[in-house]
PDB file of N, CA and C in Angstrom:
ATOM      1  N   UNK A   1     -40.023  -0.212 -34.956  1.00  0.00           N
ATOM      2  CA  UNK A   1     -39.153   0.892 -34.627  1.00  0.00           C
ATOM      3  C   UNK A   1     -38.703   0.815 -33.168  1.00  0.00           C
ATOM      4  N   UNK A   2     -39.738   0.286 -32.096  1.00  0.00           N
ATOM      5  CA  UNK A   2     -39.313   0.059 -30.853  1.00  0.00           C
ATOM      6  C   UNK A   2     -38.246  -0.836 -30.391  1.00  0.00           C
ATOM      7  N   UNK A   3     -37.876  -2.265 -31.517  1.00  0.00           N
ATOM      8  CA  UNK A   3     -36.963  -2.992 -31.520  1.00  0.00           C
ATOM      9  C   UNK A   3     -35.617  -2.377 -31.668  1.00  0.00           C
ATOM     10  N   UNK A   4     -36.001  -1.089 -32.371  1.00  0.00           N
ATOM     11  CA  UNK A   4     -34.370  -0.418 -33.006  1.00  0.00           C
ATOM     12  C   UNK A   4     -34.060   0.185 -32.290  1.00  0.00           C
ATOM     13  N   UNK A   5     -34.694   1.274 -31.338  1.00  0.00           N
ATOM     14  CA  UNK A   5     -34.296   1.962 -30.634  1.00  0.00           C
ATOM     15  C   UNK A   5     -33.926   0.957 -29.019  1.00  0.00           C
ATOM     16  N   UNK A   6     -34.618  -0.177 -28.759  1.00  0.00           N
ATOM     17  CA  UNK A   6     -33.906  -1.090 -27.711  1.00  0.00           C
ATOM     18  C   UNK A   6     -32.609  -1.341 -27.922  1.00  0.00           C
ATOM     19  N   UNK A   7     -32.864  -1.572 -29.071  1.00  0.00           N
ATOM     20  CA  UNK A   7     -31.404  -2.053 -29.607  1.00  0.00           C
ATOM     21  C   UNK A   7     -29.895  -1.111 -29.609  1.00  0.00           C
ATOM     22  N   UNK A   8     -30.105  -0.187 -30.253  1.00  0.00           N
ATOM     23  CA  UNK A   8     -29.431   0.761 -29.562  1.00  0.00           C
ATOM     24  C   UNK A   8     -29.086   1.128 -28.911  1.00  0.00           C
ATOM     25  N   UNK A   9     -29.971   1.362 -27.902  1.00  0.00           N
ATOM     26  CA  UNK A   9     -30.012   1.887 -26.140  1.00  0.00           C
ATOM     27  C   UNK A   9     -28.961   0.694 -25.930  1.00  0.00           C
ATOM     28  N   UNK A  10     -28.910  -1.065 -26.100  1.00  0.00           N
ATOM     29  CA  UNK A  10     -28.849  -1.962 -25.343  1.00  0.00           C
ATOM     30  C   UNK A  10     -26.983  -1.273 -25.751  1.00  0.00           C
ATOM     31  N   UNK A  11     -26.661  -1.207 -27.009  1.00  0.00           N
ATOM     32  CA  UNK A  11     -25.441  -1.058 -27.484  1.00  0.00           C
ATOM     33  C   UNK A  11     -25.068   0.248 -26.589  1.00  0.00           C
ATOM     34  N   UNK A  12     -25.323   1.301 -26.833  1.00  0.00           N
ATOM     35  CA  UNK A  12     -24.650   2.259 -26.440  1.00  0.00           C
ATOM     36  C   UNK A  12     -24.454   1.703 -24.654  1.00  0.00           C
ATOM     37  N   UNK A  13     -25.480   1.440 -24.099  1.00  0.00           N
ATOM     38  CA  UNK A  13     -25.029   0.576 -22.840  1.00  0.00           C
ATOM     39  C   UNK A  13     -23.625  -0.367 -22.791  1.00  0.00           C
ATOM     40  N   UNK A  14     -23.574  -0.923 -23.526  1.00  0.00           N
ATOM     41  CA  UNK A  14     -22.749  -1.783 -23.573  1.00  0.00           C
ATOM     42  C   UNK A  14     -21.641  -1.405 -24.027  1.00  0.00           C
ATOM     43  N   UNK A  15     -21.334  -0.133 -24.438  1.00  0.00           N
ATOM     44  CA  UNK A  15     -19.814   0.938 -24.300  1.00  0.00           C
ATOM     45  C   UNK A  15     -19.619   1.472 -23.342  1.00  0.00           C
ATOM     46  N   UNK A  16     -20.431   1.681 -23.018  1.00  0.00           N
ATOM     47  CA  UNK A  16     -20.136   2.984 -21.438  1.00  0.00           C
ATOM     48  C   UNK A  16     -19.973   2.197 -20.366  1.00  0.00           C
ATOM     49  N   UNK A  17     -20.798   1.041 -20.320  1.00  0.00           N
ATOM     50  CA  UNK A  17     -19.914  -0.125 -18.762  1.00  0.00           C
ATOM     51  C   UNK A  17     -18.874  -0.239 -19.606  1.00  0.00           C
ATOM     52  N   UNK A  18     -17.778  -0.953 -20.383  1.00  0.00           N
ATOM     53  CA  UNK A  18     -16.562  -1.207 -20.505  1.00  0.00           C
ATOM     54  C   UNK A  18     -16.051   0.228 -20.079  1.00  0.00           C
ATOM     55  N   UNK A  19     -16.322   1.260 -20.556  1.00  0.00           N
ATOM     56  CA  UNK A  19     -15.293   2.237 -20.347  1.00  0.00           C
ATOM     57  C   UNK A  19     -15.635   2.893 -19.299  1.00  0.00           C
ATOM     58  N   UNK A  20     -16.546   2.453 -17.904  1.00  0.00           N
ATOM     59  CA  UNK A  20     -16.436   2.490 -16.787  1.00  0.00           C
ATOM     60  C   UNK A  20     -15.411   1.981 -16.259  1.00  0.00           C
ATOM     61  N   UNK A  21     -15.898   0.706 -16.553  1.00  0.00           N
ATOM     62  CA  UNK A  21     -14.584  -0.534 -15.745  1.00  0.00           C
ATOM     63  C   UNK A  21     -13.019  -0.132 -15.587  1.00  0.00           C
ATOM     64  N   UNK A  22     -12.699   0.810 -17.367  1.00  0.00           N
ATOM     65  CA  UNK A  22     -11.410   1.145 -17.486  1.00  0.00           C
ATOM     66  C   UNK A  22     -11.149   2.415 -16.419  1.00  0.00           C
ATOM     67  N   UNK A  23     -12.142   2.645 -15.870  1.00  0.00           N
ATOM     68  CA  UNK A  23     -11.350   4.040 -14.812  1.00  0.00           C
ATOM     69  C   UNK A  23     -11.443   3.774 -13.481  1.00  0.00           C
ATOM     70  N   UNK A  24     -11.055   2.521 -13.162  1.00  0.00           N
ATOM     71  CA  UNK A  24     -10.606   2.241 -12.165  1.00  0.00           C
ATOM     72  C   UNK A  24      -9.242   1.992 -11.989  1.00  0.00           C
ATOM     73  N   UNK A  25      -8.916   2.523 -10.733  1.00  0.00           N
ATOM     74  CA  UNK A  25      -7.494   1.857 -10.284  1.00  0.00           C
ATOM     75  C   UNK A  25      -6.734   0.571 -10.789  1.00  0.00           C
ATOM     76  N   UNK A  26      -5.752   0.530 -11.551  1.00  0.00           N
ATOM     77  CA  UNK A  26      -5.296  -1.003 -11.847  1.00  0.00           C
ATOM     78  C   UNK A  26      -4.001  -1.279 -10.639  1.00  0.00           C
ATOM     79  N   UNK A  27      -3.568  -2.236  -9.947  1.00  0.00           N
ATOM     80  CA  UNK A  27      -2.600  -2.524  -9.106  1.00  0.00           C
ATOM     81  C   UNK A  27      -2.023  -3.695  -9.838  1.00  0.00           C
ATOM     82  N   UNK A  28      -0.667  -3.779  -9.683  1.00  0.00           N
ATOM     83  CA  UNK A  28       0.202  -4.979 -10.190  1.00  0.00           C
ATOM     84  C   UNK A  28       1.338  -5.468  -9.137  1.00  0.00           C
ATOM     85  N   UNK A  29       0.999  -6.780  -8.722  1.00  0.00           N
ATOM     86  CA  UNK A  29       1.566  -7.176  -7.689  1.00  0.00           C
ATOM     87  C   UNK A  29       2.169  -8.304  -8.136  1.00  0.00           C
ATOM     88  N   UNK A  30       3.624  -8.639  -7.976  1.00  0.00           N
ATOM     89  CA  UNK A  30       4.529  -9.679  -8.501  1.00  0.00           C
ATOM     90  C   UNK A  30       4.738 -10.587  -7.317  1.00  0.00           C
ATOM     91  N   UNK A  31       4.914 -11.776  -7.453  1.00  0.00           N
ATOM     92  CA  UNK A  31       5.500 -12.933  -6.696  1.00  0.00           C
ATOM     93  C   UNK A  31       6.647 -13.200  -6.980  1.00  0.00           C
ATOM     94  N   UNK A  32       7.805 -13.505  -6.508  1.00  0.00           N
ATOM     95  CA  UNK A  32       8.879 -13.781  -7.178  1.00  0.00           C
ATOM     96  C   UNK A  32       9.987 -14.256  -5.883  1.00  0.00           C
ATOM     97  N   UNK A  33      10.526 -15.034  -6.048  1.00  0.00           N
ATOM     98  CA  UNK A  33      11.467 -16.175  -4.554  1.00  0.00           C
ATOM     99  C   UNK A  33      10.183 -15.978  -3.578  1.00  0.00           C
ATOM    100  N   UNK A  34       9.300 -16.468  -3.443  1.00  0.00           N
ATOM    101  CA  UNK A  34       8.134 -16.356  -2.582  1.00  0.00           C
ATOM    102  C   UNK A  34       7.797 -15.327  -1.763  1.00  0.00           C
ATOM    103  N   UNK A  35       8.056 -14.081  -2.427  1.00  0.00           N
ATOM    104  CA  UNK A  35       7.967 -12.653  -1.749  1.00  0.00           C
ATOM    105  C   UNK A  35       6.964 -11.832  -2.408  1.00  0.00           C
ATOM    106  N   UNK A  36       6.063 -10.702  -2.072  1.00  0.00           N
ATOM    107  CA  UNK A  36       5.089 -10.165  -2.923  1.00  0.00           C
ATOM    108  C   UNK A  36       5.794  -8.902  -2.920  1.00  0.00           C
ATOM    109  N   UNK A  37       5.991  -8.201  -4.100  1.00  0.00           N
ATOM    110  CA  UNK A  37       6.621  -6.870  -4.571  1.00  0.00           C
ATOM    111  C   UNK A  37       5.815  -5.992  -5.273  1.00  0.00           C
ATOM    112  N   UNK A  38       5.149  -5.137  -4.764  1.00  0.00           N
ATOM    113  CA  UNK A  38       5.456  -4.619  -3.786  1.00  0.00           C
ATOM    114  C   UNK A  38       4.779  -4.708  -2.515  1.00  0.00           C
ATOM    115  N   UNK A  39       5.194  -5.156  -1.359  1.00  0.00           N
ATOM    116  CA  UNK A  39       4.701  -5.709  -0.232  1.00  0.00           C
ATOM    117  C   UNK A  39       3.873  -4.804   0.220  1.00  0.00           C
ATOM    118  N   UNK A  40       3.532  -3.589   0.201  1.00  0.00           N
ATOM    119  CA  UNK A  40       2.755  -2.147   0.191  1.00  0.00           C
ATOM    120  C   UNK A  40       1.809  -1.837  -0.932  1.00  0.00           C
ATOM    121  N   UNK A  41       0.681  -1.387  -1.241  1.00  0.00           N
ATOM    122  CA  UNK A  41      -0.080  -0.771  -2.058  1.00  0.00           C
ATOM    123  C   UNK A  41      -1.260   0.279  -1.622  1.00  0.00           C
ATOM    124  N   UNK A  42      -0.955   0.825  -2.289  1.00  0.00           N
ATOM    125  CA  UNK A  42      -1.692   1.616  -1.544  1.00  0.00           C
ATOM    126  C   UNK A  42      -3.130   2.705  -2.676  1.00  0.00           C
ATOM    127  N   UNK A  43      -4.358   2.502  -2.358  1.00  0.00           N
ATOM    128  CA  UNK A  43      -5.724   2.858  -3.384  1.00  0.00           C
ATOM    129  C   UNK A  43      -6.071   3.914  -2.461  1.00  0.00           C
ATOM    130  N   UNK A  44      -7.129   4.642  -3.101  1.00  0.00           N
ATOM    131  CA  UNK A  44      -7.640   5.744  -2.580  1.00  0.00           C
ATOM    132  C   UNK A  44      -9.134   4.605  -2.264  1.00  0.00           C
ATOM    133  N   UNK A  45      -9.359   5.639  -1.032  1.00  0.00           N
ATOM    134  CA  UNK A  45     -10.799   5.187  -0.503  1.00  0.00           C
ATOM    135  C   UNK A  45     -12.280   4.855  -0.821  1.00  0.00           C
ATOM    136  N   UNK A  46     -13.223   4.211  -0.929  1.00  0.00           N
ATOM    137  CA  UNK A  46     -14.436   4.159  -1.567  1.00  0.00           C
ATOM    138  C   UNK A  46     -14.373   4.364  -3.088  1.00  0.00           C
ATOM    139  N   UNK A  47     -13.353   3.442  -4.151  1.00  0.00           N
ATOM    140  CA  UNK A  47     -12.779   3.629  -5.073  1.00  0.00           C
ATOM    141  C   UNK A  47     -12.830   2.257  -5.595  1.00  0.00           C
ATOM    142  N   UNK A  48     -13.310   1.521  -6.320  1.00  0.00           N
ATOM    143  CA  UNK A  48     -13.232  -0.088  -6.897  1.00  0.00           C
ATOM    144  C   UNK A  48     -11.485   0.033  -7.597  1.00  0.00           C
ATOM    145  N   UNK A  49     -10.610  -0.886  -7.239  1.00  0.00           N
ATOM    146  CA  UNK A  49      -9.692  -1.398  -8.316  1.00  0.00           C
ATOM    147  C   UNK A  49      -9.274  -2.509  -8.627  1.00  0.00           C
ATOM    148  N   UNK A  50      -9.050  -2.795  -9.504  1.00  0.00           N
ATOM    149  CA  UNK A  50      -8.324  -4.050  -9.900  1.00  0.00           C
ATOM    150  C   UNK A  50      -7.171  -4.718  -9.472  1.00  0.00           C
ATOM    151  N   UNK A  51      -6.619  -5.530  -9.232  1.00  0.00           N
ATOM    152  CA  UNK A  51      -5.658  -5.510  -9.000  1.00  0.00           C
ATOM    153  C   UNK A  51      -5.102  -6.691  -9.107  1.00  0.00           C
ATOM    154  N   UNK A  52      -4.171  -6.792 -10.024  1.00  0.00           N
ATOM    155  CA  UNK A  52      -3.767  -8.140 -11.005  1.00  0.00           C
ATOM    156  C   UNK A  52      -2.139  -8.657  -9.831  1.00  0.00           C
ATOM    157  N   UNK A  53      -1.966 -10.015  -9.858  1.00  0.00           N
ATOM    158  CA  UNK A  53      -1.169 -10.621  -9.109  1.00  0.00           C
ATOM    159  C   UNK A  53      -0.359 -11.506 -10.088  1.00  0.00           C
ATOM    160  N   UNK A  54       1.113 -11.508 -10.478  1.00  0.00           N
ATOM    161  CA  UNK A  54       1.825 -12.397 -11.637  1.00  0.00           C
ATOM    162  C   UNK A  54       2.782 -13.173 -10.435  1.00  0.00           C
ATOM    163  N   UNK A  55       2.398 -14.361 -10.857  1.00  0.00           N
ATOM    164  CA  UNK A  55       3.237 -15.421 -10.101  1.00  0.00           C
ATOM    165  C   UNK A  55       4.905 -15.731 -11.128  1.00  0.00           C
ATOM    166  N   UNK A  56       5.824 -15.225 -10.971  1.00  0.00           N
ATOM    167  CA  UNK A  56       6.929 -15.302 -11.671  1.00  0.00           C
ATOM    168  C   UNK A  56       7.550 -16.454 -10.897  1.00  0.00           C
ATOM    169  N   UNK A  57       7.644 -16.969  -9.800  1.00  0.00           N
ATOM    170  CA  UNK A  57       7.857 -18.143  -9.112  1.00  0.00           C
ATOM    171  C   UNK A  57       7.389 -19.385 -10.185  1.00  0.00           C
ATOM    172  N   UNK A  58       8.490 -20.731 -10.044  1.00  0.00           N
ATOM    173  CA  UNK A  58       8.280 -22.180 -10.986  1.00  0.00           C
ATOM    174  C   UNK A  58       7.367 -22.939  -9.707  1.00  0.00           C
ATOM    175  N   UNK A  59       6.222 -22.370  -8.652  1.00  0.00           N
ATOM    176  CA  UNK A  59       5.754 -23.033  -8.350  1.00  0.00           C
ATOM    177  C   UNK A  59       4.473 -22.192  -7.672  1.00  0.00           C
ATOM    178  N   UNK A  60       3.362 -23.025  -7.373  1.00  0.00           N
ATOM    179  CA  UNK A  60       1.886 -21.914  -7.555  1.00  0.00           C
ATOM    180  C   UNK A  60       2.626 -21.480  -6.185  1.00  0.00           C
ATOM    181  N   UNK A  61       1.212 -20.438  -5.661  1.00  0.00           N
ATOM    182  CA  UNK A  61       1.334 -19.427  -4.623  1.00  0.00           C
ATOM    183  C   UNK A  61      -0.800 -19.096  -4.850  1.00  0.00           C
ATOM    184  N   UNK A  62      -1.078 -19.174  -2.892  1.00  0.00           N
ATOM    185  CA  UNK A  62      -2.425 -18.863  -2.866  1.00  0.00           C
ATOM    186  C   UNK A  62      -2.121 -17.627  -2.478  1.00  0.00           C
ATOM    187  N   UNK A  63      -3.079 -16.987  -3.200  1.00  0.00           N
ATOM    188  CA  UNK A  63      -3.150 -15.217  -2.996  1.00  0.00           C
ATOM    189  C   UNK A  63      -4.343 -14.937  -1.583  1.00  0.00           C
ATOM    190  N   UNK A  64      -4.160 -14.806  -0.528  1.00  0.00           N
ATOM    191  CA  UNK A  64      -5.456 -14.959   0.514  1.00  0.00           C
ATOM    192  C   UNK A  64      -5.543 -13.629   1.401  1.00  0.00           C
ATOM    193  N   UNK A  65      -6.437 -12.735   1.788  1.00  0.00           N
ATOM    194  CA  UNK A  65      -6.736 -12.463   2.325  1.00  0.00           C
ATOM    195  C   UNK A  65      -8.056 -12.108   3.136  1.00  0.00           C
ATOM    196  N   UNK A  66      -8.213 -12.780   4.254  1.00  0.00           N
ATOM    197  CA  UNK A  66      -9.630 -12.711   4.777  1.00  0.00           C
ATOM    198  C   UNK A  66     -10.370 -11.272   4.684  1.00  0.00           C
ATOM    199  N   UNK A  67      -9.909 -10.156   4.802  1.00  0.00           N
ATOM    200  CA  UNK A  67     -10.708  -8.998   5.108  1.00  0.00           C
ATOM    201  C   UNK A  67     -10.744  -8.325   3.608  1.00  0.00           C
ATOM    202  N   UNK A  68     -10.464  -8.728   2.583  1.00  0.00           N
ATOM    203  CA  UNK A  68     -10.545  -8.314   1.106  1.00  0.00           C
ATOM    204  C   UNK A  68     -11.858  -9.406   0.778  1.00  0.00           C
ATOM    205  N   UNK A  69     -11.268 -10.762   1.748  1.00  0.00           N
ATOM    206  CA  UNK A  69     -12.710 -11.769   0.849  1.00  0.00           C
ATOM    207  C   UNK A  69     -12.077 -12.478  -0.556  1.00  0.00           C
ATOM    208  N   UNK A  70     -10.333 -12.558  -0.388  1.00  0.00           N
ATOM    209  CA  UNK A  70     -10.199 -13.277  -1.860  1.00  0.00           C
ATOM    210  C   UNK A  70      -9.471 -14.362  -1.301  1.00  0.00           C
ATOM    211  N   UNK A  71      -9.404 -15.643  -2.028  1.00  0.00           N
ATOM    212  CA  UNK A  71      -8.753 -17.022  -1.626  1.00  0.00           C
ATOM    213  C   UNK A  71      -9.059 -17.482  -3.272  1.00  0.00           C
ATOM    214  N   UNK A  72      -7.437 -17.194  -3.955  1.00  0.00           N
ATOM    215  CA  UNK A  72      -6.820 -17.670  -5.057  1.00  0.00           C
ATOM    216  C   UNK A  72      -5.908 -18.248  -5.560  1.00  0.00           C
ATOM    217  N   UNK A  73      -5.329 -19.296  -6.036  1.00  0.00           N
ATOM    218  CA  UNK A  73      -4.361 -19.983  -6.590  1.00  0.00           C
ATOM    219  C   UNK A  73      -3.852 -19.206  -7.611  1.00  0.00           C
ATOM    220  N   UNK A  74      -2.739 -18.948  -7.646  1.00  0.00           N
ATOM    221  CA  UNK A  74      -2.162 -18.197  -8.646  1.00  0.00           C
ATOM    222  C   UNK A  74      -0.826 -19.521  -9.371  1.00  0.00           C
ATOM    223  N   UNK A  75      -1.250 -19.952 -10.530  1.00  0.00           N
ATOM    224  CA  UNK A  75      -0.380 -20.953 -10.699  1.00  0.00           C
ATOM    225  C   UNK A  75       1.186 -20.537 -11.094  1.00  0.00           C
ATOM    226  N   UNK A  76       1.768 -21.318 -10.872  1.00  0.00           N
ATOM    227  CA  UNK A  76       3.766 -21.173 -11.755  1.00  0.00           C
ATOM    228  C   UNK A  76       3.980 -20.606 -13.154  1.00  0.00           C
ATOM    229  N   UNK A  77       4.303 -18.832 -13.020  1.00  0.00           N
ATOM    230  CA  UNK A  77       4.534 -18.484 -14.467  1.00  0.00           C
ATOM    231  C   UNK A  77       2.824 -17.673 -14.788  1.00  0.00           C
ATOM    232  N   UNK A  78       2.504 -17.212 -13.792  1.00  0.00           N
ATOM    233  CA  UNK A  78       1.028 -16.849 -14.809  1.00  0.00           C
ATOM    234  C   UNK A  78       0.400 -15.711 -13.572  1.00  0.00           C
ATOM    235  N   UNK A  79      -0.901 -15.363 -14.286  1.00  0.00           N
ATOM    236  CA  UNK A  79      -1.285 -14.327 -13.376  1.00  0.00           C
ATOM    237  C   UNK A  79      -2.684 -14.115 -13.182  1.00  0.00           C
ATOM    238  N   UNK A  80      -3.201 -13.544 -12.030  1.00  0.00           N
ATOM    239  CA  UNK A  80      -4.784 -13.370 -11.555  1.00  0.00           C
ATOM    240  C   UNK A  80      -5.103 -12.177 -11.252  1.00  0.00           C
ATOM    241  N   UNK A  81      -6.666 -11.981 -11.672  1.00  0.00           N
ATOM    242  CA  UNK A  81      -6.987 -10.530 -11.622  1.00  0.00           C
ATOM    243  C   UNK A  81      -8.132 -10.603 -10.597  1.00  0.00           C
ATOM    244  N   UNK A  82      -8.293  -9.798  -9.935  1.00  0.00           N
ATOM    245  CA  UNK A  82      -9.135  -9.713  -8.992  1.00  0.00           C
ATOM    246  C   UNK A  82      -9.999  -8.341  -9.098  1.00  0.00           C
ATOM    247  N   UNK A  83     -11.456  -7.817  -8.688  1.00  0.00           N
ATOM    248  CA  UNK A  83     -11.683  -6.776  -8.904  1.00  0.00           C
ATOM    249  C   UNK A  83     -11.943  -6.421  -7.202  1.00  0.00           C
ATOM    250  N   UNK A  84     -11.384  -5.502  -6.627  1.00  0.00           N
ATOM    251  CA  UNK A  84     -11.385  -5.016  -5.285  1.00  0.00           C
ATOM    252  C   UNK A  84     -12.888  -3.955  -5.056  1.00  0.00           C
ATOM    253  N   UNK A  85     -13.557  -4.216  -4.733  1.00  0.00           N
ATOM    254  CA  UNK A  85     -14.892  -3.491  -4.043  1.00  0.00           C
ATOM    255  C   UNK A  85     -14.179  -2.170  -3.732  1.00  0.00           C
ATOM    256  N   UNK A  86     -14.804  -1.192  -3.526  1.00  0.00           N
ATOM    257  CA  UNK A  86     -14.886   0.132  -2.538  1.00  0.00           C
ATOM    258  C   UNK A  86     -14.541   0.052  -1.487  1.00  0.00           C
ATOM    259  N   UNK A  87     -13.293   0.019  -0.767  1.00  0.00           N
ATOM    260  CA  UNK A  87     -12.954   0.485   0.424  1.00  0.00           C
ATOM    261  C   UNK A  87     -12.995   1.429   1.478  1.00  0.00           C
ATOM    262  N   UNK A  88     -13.115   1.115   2.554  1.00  0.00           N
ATOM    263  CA  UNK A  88     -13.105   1.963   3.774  1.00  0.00           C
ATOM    264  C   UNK A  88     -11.320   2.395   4.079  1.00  0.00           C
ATOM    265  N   UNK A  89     -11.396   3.253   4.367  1.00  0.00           N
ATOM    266  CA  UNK A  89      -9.652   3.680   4.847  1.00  0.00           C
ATOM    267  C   UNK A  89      -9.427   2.587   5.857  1.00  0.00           C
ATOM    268  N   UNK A  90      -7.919   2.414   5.596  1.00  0.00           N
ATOM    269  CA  UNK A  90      -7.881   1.150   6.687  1.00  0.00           C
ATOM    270  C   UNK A  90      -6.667   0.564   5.909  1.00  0.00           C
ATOM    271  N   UNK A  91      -6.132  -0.901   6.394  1.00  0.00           N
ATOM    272  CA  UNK A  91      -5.118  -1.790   6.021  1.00  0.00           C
ATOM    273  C   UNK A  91      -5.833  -2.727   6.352  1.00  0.00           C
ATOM    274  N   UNK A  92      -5.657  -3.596   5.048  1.00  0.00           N
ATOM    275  CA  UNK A  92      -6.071  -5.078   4.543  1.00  0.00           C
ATOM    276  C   UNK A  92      -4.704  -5.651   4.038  1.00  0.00           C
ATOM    277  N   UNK A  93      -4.594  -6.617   4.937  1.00  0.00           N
ATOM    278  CA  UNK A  93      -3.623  -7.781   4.888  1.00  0.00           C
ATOM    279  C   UNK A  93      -3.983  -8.802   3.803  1.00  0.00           C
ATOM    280  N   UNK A  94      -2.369  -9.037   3.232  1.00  0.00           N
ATOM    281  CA  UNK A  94      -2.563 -10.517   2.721  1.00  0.00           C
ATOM    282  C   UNK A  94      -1.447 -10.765   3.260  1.00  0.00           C
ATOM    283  N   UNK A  95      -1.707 -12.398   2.592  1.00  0.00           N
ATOM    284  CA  UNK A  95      -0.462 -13.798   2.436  1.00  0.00           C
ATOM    285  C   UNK A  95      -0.615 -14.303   1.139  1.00  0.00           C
ATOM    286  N   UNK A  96       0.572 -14.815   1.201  1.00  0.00           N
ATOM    287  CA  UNK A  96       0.498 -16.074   0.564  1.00  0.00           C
ATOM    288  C   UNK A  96       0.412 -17.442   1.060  1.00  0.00           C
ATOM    289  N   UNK A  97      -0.804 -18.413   1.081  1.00  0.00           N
ATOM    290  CA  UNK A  97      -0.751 -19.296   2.035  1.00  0.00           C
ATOM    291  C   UNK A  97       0.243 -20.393   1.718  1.00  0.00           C
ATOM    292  N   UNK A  98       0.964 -20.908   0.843  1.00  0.00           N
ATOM    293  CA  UNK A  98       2.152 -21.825   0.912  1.00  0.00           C
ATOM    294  C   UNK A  98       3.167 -21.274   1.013  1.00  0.00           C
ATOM    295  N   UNK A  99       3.346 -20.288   1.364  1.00  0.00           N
ATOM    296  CA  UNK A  99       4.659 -19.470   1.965  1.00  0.00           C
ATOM    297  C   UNK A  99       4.885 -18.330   2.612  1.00  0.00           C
ATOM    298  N   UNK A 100       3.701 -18.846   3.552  1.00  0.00           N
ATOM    299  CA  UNK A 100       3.341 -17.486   4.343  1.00  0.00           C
ATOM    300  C   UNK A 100       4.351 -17.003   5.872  1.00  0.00           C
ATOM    301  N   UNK A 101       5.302 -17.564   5.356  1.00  0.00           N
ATOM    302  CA  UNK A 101       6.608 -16.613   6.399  1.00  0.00           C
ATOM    303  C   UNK A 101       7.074 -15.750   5.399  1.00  0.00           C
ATOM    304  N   UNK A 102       7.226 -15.876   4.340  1.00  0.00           N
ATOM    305  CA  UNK A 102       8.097 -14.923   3.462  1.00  0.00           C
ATOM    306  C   UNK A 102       7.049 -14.228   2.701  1.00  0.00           C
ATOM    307  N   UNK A 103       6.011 -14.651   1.970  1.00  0.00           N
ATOM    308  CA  UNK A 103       4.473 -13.970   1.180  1.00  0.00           C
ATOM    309  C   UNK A 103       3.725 -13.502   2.092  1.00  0.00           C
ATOM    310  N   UNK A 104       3.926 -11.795   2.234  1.00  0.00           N
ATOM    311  CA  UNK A 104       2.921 -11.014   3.296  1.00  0.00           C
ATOM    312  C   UNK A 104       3.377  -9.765   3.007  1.00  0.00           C
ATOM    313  N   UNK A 105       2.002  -9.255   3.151  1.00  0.00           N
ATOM    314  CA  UNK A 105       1.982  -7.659   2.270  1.00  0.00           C
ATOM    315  C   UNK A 105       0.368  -6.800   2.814  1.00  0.00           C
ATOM    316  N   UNK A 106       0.464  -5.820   2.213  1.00  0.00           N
ATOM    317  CA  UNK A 106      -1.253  -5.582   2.940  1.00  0.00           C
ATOM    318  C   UNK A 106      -1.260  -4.431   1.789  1.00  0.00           C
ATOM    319  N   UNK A 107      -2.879  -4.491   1.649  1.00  0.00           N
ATOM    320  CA  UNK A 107      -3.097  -2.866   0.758  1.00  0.00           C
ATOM    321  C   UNK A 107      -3.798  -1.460   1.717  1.00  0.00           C
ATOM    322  N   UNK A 108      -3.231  -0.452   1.833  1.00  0.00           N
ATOM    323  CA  UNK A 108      -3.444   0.611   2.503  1.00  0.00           C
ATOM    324  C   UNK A 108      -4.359   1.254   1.289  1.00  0.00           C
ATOM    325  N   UNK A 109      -5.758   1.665   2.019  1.00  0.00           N
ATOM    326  CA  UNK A 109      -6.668   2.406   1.680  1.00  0.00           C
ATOM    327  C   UNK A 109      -6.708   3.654   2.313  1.00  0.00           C
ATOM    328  N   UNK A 110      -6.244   4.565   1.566  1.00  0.00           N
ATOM    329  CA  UNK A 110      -6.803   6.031   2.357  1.00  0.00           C
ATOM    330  C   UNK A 110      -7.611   7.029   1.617  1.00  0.00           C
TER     331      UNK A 110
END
């Protein structure tokens, strides 16, 4: 009987993290002529979100920013998800590092 009720417990666990995960912030950030759109984003503070990046550009693009802690290849035609930690209020910069005169954007936490 102790097996059944682990078992259970383990399941009902294993609904309630997924439908944690889903109440977080989702962000959608496009690449496109080597520009990030929207070059602004902006999350609420001490808040985990997601935040997915679609490379619509016919050639990759690195998604980088040092003070987020992400360094990603986002290939030609496709897209990357990242899960963003809890933030402090503040502005966190990115680039894009193969086209980082024109790929630059930052996410505003308040």
């Amino acid at each position: 009987m102790t097996n059944i009720k682990s078992m259970a417990l383990a399941l009902i666990a294993g609904a309630i993290i997924p439908g944690a995960a889903l109440a977080q912030d989702s962000l959608s950030l496009t690449i496109k002529d080597h520009k990030f759109d929207p070059a602004e984003l902006r999350i609420p503070a001490d808040k985990a979100a997601t935040l997915v990046v679609k490379n619509l550009d016919p050639t990759p693009e690195e998604f980088e920013s040092k003070p987020l802690r992400i360094e990603k290849i986002v290939p030609p035609n496709s897209e990357a998800s990242f899960t963003l930690r809890p933030l402090k209020p503040g502005r966190y910069k990115f680039f894009g590092e193969f086209h980082e005169d024109t790929a630059r954007g930052e996410i505003v936490v308040e």
